[in-house]
C-alpha atoms as a PDB file:
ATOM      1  CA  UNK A   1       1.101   0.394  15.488  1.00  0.00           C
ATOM      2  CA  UNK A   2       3.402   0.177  12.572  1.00  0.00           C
ATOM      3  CA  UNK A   3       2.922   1.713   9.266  1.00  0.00           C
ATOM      4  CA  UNK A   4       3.652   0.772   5.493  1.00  0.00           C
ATOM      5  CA  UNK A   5       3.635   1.893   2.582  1.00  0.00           C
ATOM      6  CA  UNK A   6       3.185  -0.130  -0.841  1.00  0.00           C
ATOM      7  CA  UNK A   7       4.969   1.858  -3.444  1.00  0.00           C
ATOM      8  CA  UNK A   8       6.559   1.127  -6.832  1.00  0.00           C
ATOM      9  CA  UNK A   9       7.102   3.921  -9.143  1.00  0.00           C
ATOM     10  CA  UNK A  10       6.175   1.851 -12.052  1.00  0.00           C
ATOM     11  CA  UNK A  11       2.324   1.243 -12.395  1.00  0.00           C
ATOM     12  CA  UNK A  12       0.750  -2.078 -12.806  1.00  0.00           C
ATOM     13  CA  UNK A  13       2.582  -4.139 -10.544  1.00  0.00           C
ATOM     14  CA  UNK A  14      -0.154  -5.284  -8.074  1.00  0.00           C
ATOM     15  CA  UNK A  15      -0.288  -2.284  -5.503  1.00  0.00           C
ATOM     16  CA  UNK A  16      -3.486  -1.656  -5.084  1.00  0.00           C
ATOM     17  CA  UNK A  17      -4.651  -5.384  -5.418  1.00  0.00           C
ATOM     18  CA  UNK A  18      -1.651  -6.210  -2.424  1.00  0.00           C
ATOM     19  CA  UNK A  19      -2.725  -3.149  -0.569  1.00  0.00           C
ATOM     20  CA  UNK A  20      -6.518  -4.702  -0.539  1.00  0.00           C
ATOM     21  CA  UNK A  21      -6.326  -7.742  -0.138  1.00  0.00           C
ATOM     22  CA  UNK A  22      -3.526  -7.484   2.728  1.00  0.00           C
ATOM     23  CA  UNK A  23      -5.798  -5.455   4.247  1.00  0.00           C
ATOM     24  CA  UNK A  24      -8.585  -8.224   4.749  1.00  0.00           C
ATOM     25  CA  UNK A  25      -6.316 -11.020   5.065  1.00  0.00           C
ATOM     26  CA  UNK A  26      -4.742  -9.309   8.130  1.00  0.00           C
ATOM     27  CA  UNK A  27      -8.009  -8.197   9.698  1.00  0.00           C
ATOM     28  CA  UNK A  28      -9.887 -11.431   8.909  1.00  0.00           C
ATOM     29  CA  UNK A  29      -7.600 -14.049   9.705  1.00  0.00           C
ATOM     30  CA  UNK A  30      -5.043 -11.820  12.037  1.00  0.00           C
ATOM     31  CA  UNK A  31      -7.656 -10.085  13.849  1.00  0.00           C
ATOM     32  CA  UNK A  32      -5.717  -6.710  12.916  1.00  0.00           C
ATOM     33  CA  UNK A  33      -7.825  -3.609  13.132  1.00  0.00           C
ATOM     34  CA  UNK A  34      -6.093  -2.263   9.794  1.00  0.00           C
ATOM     35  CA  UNK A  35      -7.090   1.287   8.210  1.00  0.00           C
ATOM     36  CA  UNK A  36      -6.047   1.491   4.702  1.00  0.00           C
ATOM     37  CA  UNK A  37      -4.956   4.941   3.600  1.00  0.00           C
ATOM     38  CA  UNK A  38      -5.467   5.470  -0.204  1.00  0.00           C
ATOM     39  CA  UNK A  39      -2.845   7.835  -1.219  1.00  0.00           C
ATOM     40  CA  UNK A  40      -3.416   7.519  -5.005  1.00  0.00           C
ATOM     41  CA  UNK A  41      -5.606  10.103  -6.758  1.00  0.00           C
ATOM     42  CA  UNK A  42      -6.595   7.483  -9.090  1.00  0.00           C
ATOM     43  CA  UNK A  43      -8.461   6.221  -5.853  1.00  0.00           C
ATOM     44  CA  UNK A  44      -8.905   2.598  -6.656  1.00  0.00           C
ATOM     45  CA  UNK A  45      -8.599   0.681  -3.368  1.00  0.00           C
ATOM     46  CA  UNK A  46     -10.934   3.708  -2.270  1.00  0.00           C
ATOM     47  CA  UNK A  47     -13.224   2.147  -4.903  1.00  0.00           C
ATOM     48  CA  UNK A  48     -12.520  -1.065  -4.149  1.00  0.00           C
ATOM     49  CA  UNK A  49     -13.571  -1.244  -0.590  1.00  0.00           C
ATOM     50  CA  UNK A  50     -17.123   0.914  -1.236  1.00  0.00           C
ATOM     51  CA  UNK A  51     -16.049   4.261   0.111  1.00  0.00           C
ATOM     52  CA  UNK A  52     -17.019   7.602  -1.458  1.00  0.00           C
ATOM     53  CA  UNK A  53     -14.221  10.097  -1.063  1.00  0.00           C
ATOM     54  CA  UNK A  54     -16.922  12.443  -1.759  1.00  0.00           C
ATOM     55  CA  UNK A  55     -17.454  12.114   1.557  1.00  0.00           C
ATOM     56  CA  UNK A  56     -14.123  13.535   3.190  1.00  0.00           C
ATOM     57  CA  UNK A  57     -11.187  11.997   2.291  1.00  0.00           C
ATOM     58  CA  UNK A  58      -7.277  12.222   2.504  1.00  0.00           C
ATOM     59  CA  UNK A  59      -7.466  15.760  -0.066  1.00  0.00           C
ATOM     60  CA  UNK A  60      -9.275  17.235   3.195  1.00  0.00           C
ATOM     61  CA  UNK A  61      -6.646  16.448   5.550  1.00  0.00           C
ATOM     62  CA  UNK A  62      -3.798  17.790   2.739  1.00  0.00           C
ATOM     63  CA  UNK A  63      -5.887  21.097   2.882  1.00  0.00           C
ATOM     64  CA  UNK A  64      -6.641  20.865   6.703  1.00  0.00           C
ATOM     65  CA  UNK A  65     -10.175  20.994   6.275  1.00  0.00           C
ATOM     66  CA  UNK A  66     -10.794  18.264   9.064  1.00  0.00           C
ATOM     67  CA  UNK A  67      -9.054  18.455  11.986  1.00  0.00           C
ATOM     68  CA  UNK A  68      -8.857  15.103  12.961  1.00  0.00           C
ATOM     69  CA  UNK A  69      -8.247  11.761  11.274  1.00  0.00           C
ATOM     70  CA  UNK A  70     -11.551  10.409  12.739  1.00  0.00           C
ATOM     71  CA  UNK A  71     -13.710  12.459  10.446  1.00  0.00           C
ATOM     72  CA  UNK A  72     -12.667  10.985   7.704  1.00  0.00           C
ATOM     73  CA  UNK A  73     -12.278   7.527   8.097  1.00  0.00           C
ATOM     74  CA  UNK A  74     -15.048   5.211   6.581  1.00  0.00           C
ATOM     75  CA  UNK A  75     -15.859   1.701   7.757  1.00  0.00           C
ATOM     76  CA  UNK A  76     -15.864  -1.038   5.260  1.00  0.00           C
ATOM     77  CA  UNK A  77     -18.368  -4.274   4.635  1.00  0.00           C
ATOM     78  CA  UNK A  78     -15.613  -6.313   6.774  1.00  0.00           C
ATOM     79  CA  UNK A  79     -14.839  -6.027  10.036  1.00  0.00           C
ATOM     80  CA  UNK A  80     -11.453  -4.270  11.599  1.00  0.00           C
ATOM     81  CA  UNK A  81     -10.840  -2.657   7.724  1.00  0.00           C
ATOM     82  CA  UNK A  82     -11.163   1.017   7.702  1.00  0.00           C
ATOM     83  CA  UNK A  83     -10.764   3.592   4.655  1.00  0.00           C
ATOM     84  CA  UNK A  84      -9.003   6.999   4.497  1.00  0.00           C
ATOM     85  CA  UNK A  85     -10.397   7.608   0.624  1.00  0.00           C
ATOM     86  CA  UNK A  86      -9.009   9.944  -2.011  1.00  0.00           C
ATOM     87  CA  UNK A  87     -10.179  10.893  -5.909  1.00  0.00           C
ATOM     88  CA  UNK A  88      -8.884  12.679  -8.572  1.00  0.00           C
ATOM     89  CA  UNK A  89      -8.844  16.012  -6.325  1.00  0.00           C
ATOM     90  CA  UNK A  90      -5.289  14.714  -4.319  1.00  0.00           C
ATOM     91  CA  UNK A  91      -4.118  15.737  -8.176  1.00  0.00           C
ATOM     92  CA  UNK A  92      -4.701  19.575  -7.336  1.00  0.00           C
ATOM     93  CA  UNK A  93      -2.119  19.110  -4.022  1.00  0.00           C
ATOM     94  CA  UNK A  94       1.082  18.383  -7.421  1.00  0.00           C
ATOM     95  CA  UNK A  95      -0.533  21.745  -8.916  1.00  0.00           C
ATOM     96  CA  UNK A  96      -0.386  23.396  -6.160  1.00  0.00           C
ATOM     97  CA  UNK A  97       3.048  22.694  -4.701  1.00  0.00           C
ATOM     98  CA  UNK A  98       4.453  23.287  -8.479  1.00  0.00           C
ATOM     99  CA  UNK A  99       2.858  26.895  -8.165  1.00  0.00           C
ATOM    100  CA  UNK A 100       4.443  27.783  -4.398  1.00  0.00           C
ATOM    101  CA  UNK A 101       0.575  27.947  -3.186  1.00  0.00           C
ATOM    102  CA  UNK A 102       1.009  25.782  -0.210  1.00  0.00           C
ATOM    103  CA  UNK A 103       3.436  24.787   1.981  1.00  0.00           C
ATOM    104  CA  UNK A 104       5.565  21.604   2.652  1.00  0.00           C
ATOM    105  CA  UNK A 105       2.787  19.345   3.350  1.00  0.00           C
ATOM    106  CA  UNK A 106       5.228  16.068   3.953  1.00  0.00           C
ATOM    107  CA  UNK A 107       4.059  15.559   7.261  1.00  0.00           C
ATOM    108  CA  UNK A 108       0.550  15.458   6.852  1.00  0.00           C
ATOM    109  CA  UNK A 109       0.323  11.824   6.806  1.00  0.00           C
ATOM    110  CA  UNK A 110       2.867  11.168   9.590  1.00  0.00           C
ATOM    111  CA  UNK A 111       0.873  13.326  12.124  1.00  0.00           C
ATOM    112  CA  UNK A 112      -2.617  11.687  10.607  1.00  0.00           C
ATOM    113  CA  UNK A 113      -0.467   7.924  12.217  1.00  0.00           C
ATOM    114  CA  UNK A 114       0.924   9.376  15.207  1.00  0.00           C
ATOM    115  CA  UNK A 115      -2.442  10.679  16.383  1.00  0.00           C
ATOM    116  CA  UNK A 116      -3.787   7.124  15.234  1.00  0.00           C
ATOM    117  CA  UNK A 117      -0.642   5.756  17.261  1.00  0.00           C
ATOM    118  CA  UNK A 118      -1.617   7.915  20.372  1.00  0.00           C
ATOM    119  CA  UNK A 119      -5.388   7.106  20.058  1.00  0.00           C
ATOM    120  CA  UNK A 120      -4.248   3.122  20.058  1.00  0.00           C
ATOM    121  CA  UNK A 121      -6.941   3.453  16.915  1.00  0.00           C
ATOM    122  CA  UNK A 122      -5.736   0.557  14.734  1.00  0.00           C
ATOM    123  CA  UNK A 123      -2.766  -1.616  14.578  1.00  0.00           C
ATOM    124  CA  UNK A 124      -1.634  -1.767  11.063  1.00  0.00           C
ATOM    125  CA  UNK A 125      -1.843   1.695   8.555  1.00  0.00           C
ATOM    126  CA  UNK A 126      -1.366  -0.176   5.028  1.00  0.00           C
ATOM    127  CA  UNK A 127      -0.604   2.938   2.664  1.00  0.00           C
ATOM    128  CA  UNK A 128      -1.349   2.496  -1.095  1.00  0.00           C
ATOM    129  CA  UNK A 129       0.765   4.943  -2.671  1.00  0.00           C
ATOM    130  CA  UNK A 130       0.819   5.927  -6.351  1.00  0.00           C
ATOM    131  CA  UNK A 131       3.519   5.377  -9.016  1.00  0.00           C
ATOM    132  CA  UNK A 132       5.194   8.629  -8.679  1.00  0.00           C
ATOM    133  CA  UNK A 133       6.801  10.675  -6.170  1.00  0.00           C
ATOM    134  CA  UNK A 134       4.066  13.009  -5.342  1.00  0.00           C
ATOM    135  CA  UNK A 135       3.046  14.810  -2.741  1.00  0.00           C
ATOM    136  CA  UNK A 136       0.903  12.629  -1.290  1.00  0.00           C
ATOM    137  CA  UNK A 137       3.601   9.382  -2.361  1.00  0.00           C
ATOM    138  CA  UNK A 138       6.543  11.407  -0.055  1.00  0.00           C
ATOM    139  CA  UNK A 139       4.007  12.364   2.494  1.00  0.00           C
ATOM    140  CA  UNK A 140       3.014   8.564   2.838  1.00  0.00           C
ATOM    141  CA  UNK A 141       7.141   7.692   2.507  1.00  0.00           C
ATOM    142  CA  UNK A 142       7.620  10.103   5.049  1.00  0.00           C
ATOM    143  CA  UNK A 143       5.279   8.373   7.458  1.00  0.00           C
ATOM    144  CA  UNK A 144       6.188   4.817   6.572  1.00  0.00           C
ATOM    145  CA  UNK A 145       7.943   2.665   9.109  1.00  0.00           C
ATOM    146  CA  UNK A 146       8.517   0.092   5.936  1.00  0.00           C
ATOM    147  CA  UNK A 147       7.486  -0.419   2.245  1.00  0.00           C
ATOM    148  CA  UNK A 148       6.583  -3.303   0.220  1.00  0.00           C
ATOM    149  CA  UNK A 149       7.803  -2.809  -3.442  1.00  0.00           C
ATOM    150  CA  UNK A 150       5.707  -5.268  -5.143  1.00  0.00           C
ATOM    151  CA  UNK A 151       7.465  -5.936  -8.341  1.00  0.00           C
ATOM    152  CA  UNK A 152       6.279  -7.609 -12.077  1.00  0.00           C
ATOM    153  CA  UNK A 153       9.219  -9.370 -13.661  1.00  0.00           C
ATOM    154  CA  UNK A 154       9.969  -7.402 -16.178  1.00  0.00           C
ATOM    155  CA  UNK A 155      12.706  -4.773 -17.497  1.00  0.00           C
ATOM    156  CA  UNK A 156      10.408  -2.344 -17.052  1.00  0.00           C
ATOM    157  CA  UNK A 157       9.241  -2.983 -13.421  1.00  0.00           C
ATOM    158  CA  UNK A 158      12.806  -3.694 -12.515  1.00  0.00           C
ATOM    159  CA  UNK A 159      13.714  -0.407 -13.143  1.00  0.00           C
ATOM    160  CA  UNK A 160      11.211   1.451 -11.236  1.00  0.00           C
ATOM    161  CA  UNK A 161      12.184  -0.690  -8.096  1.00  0.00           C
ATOM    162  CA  UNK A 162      15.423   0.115  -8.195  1.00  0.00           C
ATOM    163  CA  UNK A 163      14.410   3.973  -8.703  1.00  0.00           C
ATOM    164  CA  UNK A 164      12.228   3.552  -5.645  1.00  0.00           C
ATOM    165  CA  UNK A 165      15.392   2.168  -3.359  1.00  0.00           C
ATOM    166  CA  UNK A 166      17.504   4.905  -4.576  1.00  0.00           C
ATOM    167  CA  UNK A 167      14.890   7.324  -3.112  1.00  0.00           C
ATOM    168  CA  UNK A 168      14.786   5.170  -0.108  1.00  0.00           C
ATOM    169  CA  UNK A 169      18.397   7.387   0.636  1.00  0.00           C
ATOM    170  CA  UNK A 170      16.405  10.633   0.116  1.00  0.00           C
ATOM    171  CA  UNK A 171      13.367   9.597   1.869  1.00  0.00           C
ATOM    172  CA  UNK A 172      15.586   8.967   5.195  1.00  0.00           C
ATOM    173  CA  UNK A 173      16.157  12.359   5.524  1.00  0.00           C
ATOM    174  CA  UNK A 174      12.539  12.927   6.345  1.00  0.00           C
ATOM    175  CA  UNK A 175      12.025   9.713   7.814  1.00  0.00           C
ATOM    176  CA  UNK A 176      14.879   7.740   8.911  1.00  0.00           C
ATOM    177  CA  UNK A 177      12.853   4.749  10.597  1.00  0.00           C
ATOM    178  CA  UNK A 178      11.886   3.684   6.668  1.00  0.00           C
ATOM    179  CA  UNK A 179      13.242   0.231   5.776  1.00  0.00           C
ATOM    180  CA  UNK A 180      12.638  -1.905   2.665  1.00  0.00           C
ATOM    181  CA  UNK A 181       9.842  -4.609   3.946  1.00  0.00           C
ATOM    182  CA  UNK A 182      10.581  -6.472   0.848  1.00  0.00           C
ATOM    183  CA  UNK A 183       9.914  -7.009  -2.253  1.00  0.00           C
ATOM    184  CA  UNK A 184       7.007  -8.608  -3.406  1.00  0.00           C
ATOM    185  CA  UNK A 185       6.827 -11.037  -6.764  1.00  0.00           C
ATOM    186  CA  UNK A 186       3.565 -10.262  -8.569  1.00  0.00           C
ATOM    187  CA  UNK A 187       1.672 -11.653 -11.701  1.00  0.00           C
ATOM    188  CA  UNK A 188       4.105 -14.635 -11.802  1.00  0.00           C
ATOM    189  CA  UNK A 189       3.894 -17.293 -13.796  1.00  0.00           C
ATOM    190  CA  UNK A 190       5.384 -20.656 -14.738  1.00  0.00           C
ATOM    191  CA  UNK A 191       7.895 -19.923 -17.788  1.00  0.00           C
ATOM    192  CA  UNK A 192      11.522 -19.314 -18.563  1.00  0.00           C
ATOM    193  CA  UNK A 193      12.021 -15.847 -18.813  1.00  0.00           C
ATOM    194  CA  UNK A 194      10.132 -15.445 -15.465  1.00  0.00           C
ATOM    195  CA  UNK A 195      12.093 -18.479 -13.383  1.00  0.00           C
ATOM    196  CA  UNK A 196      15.220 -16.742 -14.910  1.00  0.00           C
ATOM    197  CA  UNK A 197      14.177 -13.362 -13.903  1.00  0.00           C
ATOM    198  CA  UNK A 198      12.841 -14.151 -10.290  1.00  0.00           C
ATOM    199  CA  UNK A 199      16.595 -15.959  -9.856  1.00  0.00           C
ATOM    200  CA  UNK A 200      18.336 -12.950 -10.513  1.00  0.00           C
ATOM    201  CA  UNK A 201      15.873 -10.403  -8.312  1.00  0.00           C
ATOM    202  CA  UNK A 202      16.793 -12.840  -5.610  1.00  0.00           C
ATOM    203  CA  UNK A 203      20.923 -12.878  -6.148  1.00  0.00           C
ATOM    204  CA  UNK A 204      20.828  -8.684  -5.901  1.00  0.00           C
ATOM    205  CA  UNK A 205      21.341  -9.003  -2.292  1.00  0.00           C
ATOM    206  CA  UNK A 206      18.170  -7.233  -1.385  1.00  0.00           C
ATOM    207  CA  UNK A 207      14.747  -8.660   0.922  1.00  0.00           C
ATOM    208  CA  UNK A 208      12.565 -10.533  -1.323  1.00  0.00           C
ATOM    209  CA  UNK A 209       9.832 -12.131   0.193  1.00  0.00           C
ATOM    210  CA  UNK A 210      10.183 -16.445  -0.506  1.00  0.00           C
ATOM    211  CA  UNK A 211       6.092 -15.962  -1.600  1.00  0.00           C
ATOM    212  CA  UNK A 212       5.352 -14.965  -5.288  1.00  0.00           C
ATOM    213  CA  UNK A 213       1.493 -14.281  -5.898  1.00  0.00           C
ATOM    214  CA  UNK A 214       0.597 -16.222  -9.009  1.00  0.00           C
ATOM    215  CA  UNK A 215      -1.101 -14.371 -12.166  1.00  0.00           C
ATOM    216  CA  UNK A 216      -4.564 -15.079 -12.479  1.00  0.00           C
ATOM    217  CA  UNK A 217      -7.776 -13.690 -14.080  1.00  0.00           C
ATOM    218  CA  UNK A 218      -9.622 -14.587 -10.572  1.00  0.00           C
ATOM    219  CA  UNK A 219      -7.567 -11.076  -9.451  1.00  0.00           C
ATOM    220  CA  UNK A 220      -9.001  -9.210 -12.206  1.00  0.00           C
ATOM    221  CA  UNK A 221     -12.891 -11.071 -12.030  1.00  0.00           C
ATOM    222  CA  UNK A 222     -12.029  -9.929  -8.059  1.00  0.00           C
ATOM    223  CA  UNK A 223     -11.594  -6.171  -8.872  1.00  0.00           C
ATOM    224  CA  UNK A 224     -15.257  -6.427 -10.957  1.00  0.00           C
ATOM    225  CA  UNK A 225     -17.059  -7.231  -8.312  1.00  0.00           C
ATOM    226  CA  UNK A 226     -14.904  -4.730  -5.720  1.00  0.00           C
ATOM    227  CA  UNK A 227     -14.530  -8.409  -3.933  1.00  0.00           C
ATOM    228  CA  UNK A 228     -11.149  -9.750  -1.899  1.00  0.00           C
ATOM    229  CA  UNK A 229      -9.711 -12.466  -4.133  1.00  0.00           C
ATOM    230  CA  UNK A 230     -10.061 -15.096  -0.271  1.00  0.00           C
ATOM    231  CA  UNK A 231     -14.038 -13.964  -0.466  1.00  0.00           C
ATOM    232  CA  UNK A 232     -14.454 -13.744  -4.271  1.00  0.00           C
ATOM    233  CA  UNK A 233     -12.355 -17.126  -5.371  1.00  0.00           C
ATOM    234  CA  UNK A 234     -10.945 -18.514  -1.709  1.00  0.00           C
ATOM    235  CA  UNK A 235      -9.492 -21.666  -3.499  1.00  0.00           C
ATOM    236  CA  UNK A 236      -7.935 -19.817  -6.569  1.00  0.00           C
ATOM    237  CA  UNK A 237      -4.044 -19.668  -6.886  1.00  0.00           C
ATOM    238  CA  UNK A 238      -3.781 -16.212  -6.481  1.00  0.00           C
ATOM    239  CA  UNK A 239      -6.065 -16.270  -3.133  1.00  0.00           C
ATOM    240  CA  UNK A 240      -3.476 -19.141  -1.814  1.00  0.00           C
ATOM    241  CA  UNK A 241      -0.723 -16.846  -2.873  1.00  0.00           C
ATOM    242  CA  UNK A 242      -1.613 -13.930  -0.724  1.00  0.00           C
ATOM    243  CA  UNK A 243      -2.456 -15.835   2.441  1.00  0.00           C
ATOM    244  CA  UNK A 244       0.915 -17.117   2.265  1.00  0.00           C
ATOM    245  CA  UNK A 245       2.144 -13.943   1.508  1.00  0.00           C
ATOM    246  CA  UNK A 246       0.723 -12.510   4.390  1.00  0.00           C
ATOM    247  CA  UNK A 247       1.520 -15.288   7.093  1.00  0.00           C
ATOM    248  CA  UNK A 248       5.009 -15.046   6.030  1.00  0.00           C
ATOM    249  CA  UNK A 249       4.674 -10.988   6.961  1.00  0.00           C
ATOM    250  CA  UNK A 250       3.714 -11.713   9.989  1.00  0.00           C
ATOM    251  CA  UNK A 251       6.044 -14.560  10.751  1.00  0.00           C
ATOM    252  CA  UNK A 252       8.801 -12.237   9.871  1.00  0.00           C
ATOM    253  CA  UNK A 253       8.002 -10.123  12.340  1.00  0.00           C
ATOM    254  CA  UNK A 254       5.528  -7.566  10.275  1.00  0.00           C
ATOM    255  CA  UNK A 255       3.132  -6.657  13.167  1.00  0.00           C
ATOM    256  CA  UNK A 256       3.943  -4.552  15.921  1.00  0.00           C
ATOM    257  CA  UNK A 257       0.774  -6.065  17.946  1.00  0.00           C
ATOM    258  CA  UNK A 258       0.271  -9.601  18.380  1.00  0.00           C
ATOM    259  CA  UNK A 259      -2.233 -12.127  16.486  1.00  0.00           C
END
């Protein structure tokens, strides 16, 4: 099994929408049995997919109030993707630590995968962290064999990835099996400033993946209708974009279990 975590500390760059639709792309047309782990209390992939962290979610494993991993995994409307859901309670966990009211809860999500690992549950855990180093962000770092940094091309963006492979050093000392995946081009499109930006992402020495997924307002009609972009618009740019995307993960080596 092999786990990943999509993280950039700067918000709207794509996570969620990667996170998702990598999700179905590798259990549709990779026949990966992939369990999604919403780490982000703004719980949109947890929306996204149908599931109602009501329910029992990753805030009841945080406050070990299930005691397996099992009891809180949902099934989804397509086959081999599973949800661990979250809402705005995983907030309370950055209150709580703040206040000395709990205790280092880092590992949480690396024993939730190794007891997944054990079980020979799924194959892929795709972890869609939130734009900050939270509790729940370092406890999905912590348990992360990888992470995609999906990055827009701007200042902005550029900054928070580099801020997130800076903490790649710190995160090592909890987790030293955490390597950068790549980085992931997102909401490109055809002009100057963006062909001049991508050139010089790509000269910084650092794995950047040779796909860039194409901006589009099919990914934003997609999110609507809670829909994955190759089911809502299969022929669109952006839905192209992500199956390539995703074949070249796996050509590169990105599953631990075979197609």
């Amino acid at each position: 099994m092999k786990t990943i975590a999509i993280m950039n500390v700067k918000g709207g760059v794509g996570k969620t929408m990667t996170t998702c639709n990598m999700a179905h792309i590798l259990a549709e047309t990779y026949h990966q049995r992939v369990l999604l782990i919403d780490a982000d209390p703004q719980g949109n992939a947890t929306k996204f997919f149908g599931v109602n962290a009501g329910d029992g979610g990753l805030t009841e494993l945080f406050h070990g109030l299930s005691s397996c991993y099992d009891e809180v995994v949902q099934k989804t409307d397509y086959d081999n993707v599973s949800v661990i859901g979250c809402d705005s309670s995983l907030f309370n966990l950055d209150l709580e630590q703040a206040d000395g009211h709990c205790g280092d809860r880092r590992r949480v999500i690396k024993d939730v995968c190794d007891a997944i690992a054990e079980d020979d549950a799924y194959d892929i855990v795709l972890i869609d962290c939130p734009p900050s180093f939270t509790v729940g962000a370092i406890s999905a770092l912590g348990a992360a064999d990888s992470v995609i940094v999906p990055v827009k091309l701007d200042a902005f963006s550029f900054d928070g990835m580099e801020f997130l492979l800076d903490q790649l050093a710190a995160v090592h000392k909890i987790n030293g099996q955490a390597r950068l995946e790549g980085v992931l081009v997102t909401l490109w499109h055809n002009c100057g400033c963006n062909v001049q930006a991508e050139a010089e992402l790509r000269s910084r020495g650092i794995r950047v993946f040779d796909t860039h997924i194409r901006r589009s307002d099919k990914a934003d009609e997609s999110t609507w209708y809670c829909s994955p972009i190759c089911v809502y618009s299969q022929y669109s740019a952006v839905a192209k974009d992500y199956r390539a995307f995703v074949a070249e993960f796996v050509r590169e080596g990105g599953l631990n279990h075979g197609v």
